[in-house]
C-alpha atoms as a PDB file:
ATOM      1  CA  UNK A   1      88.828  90.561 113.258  1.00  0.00           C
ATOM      2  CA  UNK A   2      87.355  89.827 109.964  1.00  0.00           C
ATOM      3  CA  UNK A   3      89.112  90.757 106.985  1.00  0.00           C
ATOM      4  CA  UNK A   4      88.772  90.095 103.326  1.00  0.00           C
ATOM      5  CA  UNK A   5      92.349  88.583 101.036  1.00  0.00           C
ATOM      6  CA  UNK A   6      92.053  88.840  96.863  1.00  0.00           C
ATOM      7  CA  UNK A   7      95.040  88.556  94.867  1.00  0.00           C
ATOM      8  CA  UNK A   8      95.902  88.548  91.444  1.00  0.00           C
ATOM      9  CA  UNK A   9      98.492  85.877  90.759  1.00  0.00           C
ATOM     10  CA  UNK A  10     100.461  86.028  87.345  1.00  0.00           C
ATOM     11  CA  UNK A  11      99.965  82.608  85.862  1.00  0.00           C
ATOM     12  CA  UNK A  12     101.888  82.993  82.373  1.00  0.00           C
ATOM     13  CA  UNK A  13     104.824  80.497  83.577  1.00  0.00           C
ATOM     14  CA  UNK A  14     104.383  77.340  85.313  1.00  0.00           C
ATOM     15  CA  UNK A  15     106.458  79.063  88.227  1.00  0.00           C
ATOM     16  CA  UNK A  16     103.243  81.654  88.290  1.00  0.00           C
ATOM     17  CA  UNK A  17     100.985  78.812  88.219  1.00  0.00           C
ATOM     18  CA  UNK A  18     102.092  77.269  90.476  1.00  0.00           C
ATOM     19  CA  UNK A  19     102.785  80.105  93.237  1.00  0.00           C
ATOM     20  CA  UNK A  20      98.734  80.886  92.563  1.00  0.00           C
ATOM     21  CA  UNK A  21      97.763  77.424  93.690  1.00  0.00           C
ATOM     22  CA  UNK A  22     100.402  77.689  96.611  1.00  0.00           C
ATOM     23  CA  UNK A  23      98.522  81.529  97.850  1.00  0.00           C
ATOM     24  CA  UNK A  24      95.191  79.633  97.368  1.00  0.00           C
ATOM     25  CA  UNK A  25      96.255  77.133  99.904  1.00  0.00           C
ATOM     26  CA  UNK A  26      97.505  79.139 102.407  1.00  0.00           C
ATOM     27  CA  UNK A  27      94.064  81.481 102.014  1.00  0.00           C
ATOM     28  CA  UNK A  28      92.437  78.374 102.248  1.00  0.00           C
ATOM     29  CA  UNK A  29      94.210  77.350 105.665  1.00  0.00           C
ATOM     30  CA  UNK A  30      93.205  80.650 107.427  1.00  0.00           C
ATOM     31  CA  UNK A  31      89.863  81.241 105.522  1.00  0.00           C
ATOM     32  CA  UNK A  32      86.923  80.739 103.506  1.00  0.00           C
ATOM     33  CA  UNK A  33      86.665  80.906  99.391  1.00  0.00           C
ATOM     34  CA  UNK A  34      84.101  82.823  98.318  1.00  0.00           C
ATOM     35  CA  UNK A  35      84.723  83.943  95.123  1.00  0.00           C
ATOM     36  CA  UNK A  36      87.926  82.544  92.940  1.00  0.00           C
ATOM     37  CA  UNK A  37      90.326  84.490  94.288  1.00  0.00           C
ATOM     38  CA  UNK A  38      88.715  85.878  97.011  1.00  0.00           C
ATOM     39  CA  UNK A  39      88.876  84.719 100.792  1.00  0.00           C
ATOM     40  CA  UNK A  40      86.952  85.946 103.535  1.00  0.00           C
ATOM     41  CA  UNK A  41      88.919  85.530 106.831  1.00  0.00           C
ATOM     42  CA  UNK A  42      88.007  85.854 110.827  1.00  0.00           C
ATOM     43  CA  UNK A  43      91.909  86.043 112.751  1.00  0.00           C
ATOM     44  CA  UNK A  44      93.679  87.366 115.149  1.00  0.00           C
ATOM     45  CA  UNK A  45      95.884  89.855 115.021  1.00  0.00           C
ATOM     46  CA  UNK A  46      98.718  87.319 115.272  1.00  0.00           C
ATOM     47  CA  UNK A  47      97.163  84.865 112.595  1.00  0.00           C
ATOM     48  CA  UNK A  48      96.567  88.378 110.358  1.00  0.00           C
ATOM     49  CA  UNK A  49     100.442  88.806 111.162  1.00  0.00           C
ATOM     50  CA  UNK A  50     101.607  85.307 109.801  1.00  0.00           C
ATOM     51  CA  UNK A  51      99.184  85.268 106.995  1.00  0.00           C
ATOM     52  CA  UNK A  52     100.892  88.155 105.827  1.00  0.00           C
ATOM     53  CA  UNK A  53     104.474  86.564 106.201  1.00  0.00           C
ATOM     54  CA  UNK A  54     103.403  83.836 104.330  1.00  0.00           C
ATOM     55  CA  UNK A  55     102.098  85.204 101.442  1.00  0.00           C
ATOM     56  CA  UNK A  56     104.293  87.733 101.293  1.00  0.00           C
ATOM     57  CA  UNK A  57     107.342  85.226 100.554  1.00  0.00           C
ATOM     58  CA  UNK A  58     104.754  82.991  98.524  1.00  0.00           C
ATOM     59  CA  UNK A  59     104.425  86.376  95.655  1.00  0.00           C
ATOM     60  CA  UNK A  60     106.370  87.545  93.199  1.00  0.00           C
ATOM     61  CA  UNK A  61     106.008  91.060  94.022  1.00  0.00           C
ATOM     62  CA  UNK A  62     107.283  92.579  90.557  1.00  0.00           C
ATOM     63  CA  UNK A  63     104.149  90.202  89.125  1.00  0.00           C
ATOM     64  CA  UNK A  64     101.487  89.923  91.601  1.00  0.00           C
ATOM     65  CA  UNK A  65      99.632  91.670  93.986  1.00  0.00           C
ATOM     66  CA  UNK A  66      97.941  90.775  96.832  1.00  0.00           C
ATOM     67  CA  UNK A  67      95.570  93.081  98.646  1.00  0.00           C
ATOM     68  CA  UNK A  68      94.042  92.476 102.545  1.00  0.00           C
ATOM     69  CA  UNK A  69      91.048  94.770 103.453  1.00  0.00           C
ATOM     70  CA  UNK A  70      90.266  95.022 106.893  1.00  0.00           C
ATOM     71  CA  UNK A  71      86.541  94.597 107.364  1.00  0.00           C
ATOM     72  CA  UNK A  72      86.122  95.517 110.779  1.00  0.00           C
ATOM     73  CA  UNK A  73      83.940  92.905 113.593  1.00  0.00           C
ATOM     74  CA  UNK A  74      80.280  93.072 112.936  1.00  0.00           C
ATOM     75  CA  UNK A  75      81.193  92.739 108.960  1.00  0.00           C
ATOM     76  CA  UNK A  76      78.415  89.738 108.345  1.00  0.00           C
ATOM     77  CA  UNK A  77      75.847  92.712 109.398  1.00  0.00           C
ATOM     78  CA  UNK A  78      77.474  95.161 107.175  1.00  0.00           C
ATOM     79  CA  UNK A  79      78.202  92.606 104.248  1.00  0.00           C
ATOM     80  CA  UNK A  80      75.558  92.292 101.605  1.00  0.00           C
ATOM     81  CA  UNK A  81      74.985  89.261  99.953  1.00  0.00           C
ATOM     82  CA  UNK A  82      73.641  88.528  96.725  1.00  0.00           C
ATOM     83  CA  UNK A  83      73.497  85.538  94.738  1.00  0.00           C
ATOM     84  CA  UNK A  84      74.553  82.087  94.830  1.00  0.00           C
ATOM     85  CA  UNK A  85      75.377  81.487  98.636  1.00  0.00           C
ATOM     86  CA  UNK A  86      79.303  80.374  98.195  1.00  0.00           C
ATOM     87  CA  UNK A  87      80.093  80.515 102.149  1.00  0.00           C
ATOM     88  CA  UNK A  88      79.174  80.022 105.432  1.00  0.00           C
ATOM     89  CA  UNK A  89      78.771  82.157 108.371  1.00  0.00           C
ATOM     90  CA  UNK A  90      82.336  81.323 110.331  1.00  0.00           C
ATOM     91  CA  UNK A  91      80.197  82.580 114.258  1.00  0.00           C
ATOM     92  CA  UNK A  92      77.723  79.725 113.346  1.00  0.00           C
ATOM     93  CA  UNK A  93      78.293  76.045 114.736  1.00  0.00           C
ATOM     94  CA  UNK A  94      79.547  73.727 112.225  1.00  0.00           C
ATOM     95  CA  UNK A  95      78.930  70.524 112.364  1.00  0.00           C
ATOM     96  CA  UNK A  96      81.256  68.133 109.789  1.00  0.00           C
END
C-alpha cells in the first residue's frame, strides 16, 4: 500500500531538534523525501504497523503531530505532479 507520512516536529529545544532529525530518519528508512517533511511510502501492512510504533515513541505527543494518509495502490496514477521532480517512482527498477 502506498501511503503518504508529514509531521510537524517542535524544534524550540534541542530535545525537539533532535527528535525531528530522529522521525526524519526513520521516514527515511521506510520511504522517500519528497518535500521537507513529507515522505511518500509503499509498505505492508506490517511495515505500516511498525512505522507507526516507531514514531509513535519517537514524538512528543503534547508537541508534535504526526499525520499518515493512506493513499490507496494505483496512487502514482492518481498523484499529480508539478514542479521540480524531488522523487522517484518506487515500481520502477533502480539501478545504484
Amino acid at each position: 500500500m502506498y501511503i503518504l507520512v508529514t509531521y510537524d516536529v517542535d524544534t524550540i529545544s534541542i530535545t525537539g531538534q533532535k527528535r525531528l532529525r530522529q522521525v526524519a530518519k526513520a521516514c527515511k528508512n521506510y520511504g522517500q523525501r519528497v518535500q521537507n517533511s513529507v515522505f511518500e511510502c509503499k509498505l505492508t501492512e506490517v511495515q505500516l504497523v511498525k512505522l507507526q510504533y516507531i514514531l509513535s515513541q519517537l514524538m512528543d505527543p503534547d508537541l508534535d503531530s504526526i499525520r499518515i494518509y493512506h493513499l490507496g495502490n494505483n496512487a502514482n496514477s492518481r498523484t499529480i505532479k508539478m514542479g521540480k521532480v524531488t522523487s522517484y517512482n518506487v515500481d520502477d527498477t533502480l539501478i545504484l
